[in-house]
Protein backbone atom coordinates (compact mmCIF):
# COMPACT_ATOMS: atom_id res chain seq x y z
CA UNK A 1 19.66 -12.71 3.93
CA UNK A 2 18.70 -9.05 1.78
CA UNK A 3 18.36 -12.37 -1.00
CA UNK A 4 15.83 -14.06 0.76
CA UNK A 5 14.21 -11.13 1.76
CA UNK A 6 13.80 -9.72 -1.29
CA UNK A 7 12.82 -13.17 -2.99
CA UNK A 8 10.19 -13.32 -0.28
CA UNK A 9 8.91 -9.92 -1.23
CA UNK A 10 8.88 -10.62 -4.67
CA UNK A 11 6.76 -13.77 -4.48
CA UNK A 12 4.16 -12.20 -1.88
CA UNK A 13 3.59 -8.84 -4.15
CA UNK A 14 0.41 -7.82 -5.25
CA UNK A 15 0.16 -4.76 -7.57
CA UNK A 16 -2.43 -2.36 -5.86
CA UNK A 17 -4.60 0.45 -6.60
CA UNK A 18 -6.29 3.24 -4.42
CA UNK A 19 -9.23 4.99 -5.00
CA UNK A 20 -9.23 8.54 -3.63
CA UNK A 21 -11.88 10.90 -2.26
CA UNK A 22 -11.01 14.62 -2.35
CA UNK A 23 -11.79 16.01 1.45
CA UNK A 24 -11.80 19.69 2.34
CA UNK A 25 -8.51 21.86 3.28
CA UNK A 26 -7.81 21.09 6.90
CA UNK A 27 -6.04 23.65 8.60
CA UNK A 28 -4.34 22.68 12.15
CA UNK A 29 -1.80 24.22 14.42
CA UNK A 30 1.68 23.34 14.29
CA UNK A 31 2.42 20.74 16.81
CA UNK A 32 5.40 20.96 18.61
CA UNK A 33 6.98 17.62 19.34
CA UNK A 34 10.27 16.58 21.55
CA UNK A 35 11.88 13.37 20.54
CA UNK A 36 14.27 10.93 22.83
CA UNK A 37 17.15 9.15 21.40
CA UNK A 38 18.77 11.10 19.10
CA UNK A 39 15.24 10.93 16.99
CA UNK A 40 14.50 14.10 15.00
CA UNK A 41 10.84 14.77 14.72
CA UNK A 42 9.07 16.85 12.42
CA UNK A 43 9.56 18.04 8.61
CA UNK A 44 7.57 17.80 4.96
CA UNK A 45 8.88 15.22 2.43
CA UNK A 46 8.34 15.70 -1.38
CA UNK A 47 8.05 12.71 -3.22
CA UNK A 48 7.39 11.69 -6.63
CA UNK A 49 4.85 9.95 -8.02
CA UNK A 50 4.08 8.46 -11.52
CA UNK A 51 0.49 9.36 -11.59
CA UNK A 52 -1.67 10.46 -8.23
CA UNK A 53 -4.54 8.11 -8.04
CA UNK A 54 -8.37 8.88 -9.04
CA UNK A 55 -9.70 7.27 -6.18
CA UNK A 56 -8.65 6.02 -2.90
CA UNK A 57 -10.39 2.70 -1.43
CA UNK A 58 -8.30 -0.13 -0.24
CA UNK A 59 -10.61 -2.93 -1.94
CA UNK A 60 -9.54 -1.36 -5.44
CA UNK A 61 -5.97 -0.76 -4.41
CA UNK A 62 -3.71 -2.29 -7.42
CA UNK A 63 -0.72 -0.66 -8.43
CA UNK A 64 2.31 0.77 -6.61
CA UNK A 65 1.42 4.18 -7.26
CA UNK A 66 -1.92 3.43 -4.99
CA UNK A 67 -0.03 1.38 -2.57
CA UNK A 68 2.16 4.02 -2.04
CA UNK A 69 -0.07 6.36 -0.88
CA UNK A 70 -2.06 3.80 0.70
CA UNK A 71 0.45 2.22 3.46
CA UNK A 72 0.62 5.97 4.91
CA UNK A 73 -3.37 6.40 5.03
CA UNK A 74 -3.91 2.95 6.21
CA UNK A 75 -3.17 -0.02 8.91
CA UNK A 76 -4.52 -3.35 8.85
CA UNK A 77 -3.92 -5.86 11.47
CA UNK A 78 -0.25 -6.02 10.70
CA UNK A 79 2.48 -4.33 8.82
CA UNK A 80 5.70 -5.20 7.19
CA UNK A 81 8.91 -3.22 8.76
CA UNK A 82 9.59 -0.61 6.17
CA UNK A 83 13.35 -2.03 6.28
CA UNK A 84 13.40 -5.68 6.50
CA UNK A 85 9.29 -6.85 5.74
CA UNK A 86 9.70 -8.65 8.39
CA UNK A 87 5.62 -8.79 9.63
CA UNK A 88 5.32 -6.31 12.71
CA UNK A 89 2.16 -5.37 14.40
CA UNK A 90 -0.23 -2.70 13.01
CA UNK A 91 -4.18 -2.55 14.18
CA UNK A 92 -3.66 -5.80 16.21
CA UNK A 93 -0.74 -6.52 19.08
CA UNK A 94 -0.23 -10.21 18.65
CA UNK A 95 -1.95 -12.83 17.43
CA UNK A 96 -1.78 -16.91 17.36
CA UNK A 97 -1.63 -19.68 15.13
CA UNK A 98 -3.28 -23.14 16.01
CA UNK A 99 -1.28 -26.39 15.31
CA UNK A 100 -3.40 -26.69 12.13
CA UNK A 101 -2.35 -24.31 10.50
CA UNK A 102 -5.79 -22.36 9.50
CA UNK A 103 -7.01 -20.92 12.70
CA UNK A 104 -5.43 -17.12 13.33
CA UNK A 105 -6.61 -15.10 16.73
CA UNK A 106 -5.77 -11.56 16.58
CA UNK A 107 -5.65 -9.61 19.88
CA UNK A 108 -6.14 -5.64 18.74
CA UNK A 109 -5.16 -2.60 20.34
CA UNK A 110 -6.74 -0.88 22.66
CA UNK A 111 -7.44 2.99 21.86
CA UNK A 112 -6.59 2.65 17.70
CA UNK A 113 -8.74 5.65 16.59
CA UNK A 114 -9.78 6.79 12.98
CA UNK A 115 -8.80 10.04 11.07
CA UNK A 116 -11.41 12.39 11.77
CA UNK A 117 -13.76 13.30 8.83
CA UNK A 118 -16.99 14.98 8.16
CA UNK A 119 -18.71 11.96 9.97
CA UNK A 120 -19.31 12.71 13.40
CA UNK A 121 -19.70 9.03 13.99
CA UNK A 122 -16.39 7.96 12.51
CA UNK A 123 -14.45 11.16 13.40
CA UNK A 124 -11.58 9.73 15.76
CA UNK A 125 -13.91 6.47 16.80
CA UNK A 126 -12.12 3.63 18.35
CA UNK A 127 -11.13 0.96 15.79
CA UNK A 128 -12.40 -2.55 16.56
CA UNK A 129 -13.50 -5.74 15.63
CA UNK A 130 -16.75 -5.38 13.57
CA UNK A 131 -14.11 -2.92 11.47
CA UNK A 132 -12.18 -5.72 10.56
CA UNK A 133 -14.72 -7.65 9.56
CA UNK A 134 -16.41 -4.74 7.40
CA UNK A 135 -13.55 -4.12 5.63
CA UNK A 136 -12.98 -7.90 4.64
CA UNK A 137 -16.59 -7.65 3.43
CA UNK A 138 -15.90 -4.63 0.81
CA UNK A 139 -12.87 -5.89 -0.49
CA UNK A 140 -14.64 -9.64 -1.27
CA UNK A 141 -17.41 -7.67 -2.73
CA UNK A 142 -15.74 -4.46 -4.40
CA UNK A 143 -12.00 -5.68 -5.28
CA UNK A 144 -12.18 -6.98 -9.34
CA UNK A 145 -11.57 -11.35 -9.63
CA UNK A 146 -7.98 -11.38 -9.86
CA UNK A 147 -7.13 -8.61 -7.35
CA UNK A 148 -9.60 -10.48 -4.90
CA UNK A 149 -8.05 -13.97 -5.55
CA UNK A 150 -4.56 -12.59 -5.07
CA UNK A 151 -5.90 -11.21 -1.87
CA UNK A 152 -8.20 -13.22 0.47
CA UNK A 153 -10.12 -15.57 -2.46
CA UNK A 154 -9.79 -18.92 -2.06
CA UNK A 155 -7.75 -18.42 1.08
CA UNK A 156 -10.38 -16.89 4.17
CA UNK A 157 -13.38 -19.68 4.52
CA UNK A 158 -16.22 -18.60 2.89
CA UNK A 159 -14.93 -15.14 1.10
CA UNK A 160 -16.11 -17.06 -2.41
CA UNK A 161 -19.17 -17.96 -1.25
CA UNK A 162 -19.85 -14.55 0.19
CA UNK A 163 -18.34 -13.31 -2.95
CA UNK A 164 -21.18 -14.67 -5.38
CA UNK A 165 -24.12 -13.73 -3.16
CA UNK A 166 -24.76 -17.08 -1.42
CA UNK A 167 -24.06 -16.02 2.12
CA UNK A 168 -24.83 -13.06 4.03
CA UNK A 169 -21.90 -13.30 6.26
CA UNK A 170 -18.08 -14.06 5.78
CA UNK A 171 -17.54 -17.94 7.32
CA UNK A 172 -14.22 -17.59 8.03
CA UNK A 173 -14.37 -14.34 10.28
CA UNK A 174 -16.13 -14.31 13.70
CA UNK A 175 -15.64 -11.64 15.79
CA UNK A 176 -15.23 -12.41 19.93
CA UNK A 177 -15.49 -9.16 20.93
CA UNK A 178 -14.42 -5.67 20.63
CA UNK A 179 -10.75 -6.37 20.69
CA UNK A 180 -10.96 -9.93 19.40
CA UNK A 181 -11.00 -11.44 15.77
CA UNK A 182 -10.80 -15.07 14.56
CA UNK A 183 -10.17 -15.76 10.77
CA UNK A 184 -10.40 -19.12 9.25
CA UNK A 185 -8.00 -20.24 6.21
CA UNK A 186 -9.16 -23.44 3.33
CA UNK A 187 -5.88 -24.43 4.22
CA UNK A 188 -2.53 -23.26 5.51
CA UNK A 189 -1.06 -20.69 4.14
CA UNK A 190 2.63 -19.23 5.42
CA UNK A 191 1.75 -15.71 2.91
CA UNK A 192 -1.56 -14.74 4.75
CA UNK A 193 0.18 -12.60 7.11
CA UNK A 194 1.85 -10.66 4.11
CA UNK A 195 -1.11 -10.75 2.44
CA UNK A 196 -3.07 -8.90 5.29
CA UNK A 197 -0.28 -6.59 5.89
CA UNK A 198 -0.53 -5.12 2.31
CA UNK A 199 -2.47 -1.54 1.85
CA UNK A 200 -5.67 -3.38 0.09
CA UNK A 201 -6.22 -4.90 3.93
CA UNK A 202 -6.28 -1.55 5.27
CA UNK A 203 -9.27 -1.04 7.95
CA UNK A 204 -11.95 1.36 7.03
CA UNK A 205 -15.19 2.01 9.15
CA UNK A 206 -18.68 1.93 8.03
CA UNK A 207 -19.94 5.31 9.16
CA UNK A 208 -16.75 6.67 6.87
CA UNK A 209 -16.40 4.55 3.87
CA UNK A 210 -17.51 7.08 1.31
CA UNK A 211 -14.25 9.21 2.64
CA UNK A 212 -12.27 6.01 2.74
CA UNK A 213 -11.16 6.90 6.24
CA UNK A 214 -8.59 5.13 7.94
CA UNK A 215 -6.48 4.44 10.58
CA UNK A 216 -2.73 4.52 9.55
CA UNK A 217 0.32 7.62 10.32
CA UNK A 218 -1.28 9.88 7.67
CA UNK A 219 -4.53 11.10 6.61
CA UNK A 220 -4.94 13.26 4.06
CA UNK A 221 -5.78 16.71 3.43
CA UNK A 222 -6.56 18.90 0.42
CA UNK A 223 -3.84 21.56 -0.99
CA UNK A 224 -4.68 23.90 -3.85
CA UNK A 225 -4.10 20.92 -6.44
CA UNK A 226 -1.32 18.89 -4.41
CA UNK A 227 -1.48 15.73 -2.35
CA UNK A 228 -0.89 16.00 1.25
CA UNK A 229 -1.11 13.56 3.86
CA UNK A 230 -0.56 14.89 7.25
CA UNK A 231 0.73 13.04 10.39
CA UNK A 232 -2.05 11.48 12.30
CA UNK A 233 -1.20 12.86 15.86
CA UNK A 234 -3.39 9.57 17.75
CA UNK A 235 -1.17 7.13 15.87
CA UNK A 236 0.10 4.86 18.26
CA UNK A 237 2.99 2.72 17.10
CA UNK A 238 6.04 3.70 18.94
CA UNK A 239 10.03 3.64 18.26
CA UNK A 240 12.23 1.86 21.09
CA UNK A 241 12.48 5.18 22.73
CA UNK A 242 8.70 5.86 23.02
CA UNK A 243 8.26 8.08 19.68
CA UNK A 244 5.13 8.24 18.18
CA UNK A 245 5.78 7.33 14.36
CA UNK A 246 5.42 8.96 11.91
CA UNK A 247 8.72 11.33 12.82
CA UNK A 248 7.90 13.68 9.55
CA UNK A 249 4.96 15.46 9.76
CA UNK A 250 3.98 15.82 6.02
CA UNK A 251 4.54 14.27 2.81
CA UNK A 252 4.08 15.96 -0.24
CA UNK A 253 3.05 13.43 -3.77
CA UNK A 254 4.15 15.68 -6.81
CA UNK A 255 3.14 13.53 -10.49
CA UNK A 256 5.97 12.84 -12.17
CA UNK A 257 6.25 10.16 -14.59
CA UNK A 258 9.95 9.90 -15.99
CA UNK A 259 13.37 9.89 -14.66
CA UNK A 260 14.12 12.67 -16.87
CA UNK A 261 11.35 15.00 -14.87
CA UNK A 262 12.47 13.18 -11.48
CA UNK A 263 16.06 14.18 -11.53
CA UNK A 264 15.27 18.22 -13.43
CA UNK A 265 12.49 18.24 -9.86
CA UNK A 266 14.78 16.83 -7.84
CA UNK A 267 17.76 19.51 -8.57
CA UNK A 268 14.64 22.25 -8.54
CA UNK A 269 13.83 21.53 -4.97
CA UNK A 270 10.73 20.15 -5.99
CA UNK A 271 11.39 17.01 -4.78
CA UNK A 272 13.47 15.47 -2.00
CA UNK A 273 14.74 11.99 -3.72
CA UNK A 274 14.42 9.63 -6.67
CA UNK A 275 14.73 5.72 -6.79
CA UNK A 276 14.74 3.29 -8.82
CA UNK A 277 17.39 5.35 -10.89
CA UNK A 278 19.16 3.15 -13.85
CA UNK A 279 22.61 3.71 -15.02
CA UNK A 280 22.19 6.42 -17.88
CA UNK A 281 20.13 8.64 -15.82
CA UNK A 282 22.80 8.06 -12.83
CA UNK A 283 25.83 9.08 -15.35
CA UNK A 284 24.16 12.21 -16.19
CA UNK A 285 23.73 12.98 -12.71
CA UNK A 286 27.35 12.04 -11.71
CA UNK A 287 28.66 14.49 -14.60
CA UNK A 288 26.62 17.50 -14.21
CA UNK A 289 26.65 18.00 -10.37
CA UNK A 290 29.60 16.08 -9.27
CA UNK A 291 30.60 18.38 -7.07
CA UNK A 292 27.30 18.51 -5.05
CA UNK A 293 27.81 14.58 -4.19
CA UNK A 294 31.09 15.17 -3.09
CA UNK A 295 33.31 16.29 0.04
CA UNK A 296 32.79 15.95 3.80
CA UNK A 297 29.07 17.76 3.34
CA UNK A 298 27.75 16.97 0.31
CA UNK A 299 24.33 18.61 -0.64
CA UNK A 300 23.52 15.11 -2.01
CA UNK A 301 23.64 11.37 -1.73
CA UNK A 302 23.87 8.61 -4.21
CA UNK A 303 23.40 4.97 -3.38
CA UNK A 304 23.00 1.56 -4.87
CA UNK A 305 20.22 -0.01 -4.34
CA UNK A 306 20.45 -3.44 -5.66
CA UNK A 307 23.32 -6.25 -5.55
CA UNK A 308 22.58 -7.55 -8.83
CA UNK A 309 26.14 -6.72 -10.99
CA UNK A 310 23.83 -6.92 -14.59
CA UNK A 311 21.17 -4.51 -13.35
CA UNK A 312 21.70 -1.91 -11.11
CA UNK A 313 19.50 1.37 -9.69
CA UNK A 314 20.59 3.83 -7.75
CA UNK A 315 19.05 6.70 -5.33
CA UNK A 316 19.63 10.50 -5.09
CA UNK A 317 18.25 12.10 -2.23
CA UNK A 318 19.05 15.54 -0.23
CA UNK A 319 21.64 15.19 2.07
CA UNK A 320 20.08 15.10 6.16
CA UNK A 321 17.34 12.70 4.95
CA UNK A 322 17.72 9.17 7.07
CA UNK A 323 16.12 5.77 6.84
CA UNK A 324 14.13 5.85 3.52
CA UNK A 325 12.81 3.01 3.54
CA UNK A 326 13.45 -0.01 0.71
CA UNK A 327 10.84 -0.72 -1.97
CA UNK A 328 10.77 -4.31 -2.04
CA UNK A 329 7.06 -4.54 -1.94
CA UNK A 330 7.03 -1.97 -5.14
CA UNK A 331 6.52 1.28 -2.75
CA UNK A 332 7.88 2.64 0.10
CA UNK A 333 6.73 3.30 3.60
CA UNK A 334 8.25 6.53 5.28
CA UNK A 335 6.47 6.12 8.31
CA UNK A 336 9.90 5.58 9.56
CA UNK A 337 11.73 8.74 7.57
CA UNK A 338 13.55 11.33 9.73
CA UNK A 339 15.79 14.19 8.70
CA UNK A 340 18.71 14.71 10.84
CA UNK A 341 19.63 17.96 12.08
């Protein structure tokens, strides 16, 4: 099954790249938040990054450095579960499929609000429909030819022709009403839900786009030369229990582009965990703090992360941190990321 599922993955990646907009220092109180079900809420999560990206716009988003930052900023109509990419709901609650094949209704939810920003208009407005279709509108227009044929070219009716300047509208997207979307496909397509569930899909309003504001378990906020994203508090996807996600309240990016300066950060404190770790860098690991992976509390954990006998990587991460999510999409999504008590 973890076979198919990666397999799956692998054949419905798309490298993506985010274009990022520096905002001003937000300062907020401390929420204080009580979770049910054994959930522990609350928390800041360093994590590394190769390279933090110039820009932040979901039409440019190639790369999984962008992508990385951009499934926490960002939520399209669906998602894929951090743990299984299975397709879950994100921006819209269910949708349909006629017996075609090509015809997709998406029902959204009802109170989805946008990060606040300097827009008065945009700050903490209701997603809806005409969002949706905006959005598909800048990435046919603004994502470069391969990115946008990866993406919705040659799949949504009439994104090529809208593409090249001979329509002034999108064929394949009508809007119903508020809270109602059609999309048309050329022809059937079982990827197009993984397709819109990736970060370049993300939903951005008009009033906002030049702060590439959106609507996902983060927004971000400026800190004296680091990358924050703070926990949107009006997120609405909810745990089994009734949790609002995301359970950590910050994430921290810090730009590191080896292993070498991963694992020297990691044993600093600067960061929380690595992945993607091959066998040399795990055997130096192993050797120098053995005895910090080891007895019944260990400061850290190692684990495998693939199956695959002739390749494996591994991950080293602080002891306490729970559910970090699998990268088989090329990032990770810590929406879901809780340290235990």
């Amino acid at each position: 099954m973890q076979d198919h599922i990666l397999t799956r993955a692998l054949i419905l990646f798309f490298s993506i790249t985010v274009t990022f907009l520096s905002c001003e220092r937000i300062d907020r109180p401390k929420e204080s938040r009580t979770a049910k079900g054994g959930v522990v809420a609350g928390g800041t999560l360093k994590l590394p990054i190769n390279k933090i990206p110039a820009a932040l716009m979901p039409c440019n988003m190639v790369g999984p450095d962008a992508a990385s930052i951009g499934v926490h900023l960002y939520d399209g109509l669906v998602r894929l579960d951090p743990f299984t990419a299975e397709v879950i709901p994100g921006i819209a609650e269910s949708w349909s499929v006629d017996n075609a094949g090509t015809g997709y209704v998406f029902n959204l939810r009802r109170g989805v609000k946008f990060h606040g920003g300097k827009n008065p208009q945009a700050n903490g407005r209701e997603v809806v429909a005409a969002d949706v279709l905006y959005s598909l509108e800048q990435l046919a227009k603004g994502s470069d030819s391969t990115f946008f044929k990866a993406t919705i070219g040659g799949r949504l009716l009439g994104s090529d022709v809208f593409r090249k300047g001979n329509s002034e509208t999108i064929e394949g997207v009508q809007v119903v009403d508020d809270y109602t979307l059609k999309l048309q496909l050329t022809k059937p397509d079982q990827s197009f839900l993984y397709v819109l569930a990736q970060p370049a899909l993300g939903i951005i309003s008009e009033e906002s786009a030049e702060e590439t504001i959106g609507a996902g378990p983060y927004e971000f906020v400026s800190g004296d030369g680091s990358f924050l994203l703070v926990r949107n508090s009006d997120y609405d996807l909810r745990d089994e229990f009734g949790n609002r996600y995301p359970y950590i309240d910050t994430l921290i990016f810090v730009e590191l582009s080896s292993n070498t300066e991963r694992i020297e950060a990691f044993f600093d404190g600067k960061i929380d965990l690595v992945t993607n770790l091959e066998l040399d860098p795990v055997r130096f690991v192993l050797d120098k703090h053995m005895a910090d992976f080891s007895g019944k509390s260990p400061k850290y954990v190692m684990e495998r992360e693939t199956e695959n006998a002739s390749f494996e990587t591994y991950s080293v991460y602080r002891s306490g941190l729970k559910d970090i999510a699998s990268g088989f999409m090329g990032y990770r999504d810590f929406s879901r990321t809780q340290f235990e008590q």
